[in-house]
Protein backbone atom coordinates (compact mmCIF):
# COMPACT_ATOMS: atom_id res chain seq x y z
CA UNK A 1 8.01 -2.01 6.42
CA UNK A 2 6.45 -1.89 2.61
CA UNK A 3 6.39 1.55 1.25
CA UNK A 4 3.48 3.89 2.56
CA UNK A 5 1.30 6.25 0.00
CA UNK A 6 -0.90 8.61 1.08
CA UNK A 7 -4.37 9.43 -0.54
CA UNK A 8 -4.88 13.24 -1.78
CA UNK A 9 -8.01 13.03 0.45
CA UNK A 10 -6.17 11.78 3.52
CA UNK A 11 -3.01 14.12 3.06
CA UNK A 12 -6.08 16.85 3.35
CA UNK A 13 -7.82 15.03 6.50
CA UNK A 14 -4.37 15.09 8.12
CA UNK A 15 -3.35 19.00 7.11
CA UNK A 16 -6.86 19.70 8.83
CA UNK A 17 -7.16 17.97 12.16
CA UNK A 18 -2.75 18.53 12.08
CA UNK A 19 -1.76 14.64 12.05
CA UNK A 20 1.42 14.27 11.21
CA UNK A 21 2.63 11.08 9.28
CA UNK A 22 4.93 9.87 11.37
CA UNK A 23 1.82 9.34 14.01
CA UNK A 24 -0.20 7.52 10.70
CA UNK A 25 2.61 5.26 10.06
CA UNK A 26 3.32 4.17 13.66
CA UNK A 27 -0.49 3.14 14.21
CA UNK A 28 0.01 1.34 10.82
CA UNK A 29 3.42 -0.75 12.07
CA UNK A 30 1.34 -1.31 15.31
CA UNK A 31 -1.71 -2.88 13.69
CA UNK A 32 0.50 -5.01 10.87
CA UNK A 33 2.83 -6.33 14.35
CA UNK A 34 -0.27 -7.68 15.28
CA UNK A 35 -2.16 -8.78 12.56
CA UNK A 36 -1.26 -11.41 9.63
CA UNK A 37 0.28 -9.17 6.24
CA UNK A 38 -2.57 -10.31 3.64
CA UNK A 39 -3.41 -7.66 1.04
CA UNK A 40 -6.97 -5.86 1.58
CA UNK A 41 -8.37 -3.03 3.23
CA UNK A 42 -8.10 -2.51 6.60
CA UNK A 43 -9.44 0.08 9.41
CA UNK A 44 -8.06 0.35 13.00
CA UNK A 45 -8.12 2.84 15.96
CA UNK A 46 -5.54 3.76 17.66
CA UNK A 47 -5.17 4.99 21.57
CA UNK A 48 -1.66 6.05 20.66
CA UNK A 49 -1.85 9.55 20.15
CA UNK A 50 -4.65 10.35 22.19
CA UNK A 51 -2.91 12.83 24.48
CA UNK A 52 -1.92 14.90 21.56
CA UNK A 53 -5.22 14.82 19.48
CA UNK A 54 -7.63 13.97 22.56
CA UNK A 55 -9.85 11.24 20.64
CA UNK A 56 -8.35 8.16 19.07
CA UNK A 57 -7.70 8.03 15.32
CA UNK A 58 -9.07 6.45 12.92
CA UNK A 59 -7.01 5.05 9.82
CA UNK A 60 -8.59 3.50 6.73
CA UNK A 61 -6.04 2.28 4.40
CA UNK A 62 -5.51 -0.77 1.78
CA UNK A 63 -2.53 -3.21 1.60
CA UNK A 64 -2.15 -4.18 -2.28
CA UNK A 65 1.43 -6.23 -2.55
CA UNK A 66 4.20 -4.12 -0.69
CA UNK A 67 2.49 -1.08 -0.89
CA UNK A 68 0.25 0.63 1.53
CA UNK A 69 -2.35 3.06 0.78
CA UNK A 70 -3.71 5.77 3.37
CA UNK A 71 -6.94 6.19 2.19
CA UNK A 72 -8.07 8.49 5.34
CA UNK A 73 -7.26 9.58 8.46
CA UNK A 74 -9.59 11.33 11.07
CA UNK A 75 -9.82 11.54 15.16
CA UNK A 76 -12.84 9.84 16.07
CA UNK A 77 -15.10 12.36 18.05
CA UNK A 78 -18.61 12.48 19.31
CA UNK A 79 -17.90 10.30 22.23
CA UNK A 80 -17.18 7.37 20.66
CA UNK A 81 -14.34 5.67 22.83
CA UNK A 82 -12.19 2.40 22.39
């Protein structure tokens, strides 16, 4: 696993809506299992944690190298399902 850095703004994001980072990192190891490792920015959803947050979440982050950025973090609401 490369080393994971979270954004001010998504440290705040997850403080507010109470994700922890262990929850951020495992949807992040899930999404780079199944996906190719190329640097970019990436955004996935994740039904992981659903039971605990009740929507999925949403994670926006960036791969540059072996570094990976968190730039947000939210749980997807207004009905929008997987």
């Amino acid at each position: 696993m490369s080393l994971v850095v979270f954004s001010r703004h998504a440290q705040r994001r997850m403080k507010l809506y109470n994700i922890s980072p262990q929850d951020v990192i495992q949807i992040v190891d899930e999404f780079f299992s199944a996906s190719i490792e190329k640097s970019g920015r990436y955004e996935t959803l994740s039904d992981l944690h659903r039971e605990k947050h009740r929507h999925p979440l949403k994670v926006v982050f960036e791969k540059v190298d072996d570094k990976i950025i968190i730039v947000t973090v939210y749980p997807l609401k207004k009905g929008r399902l997987l």
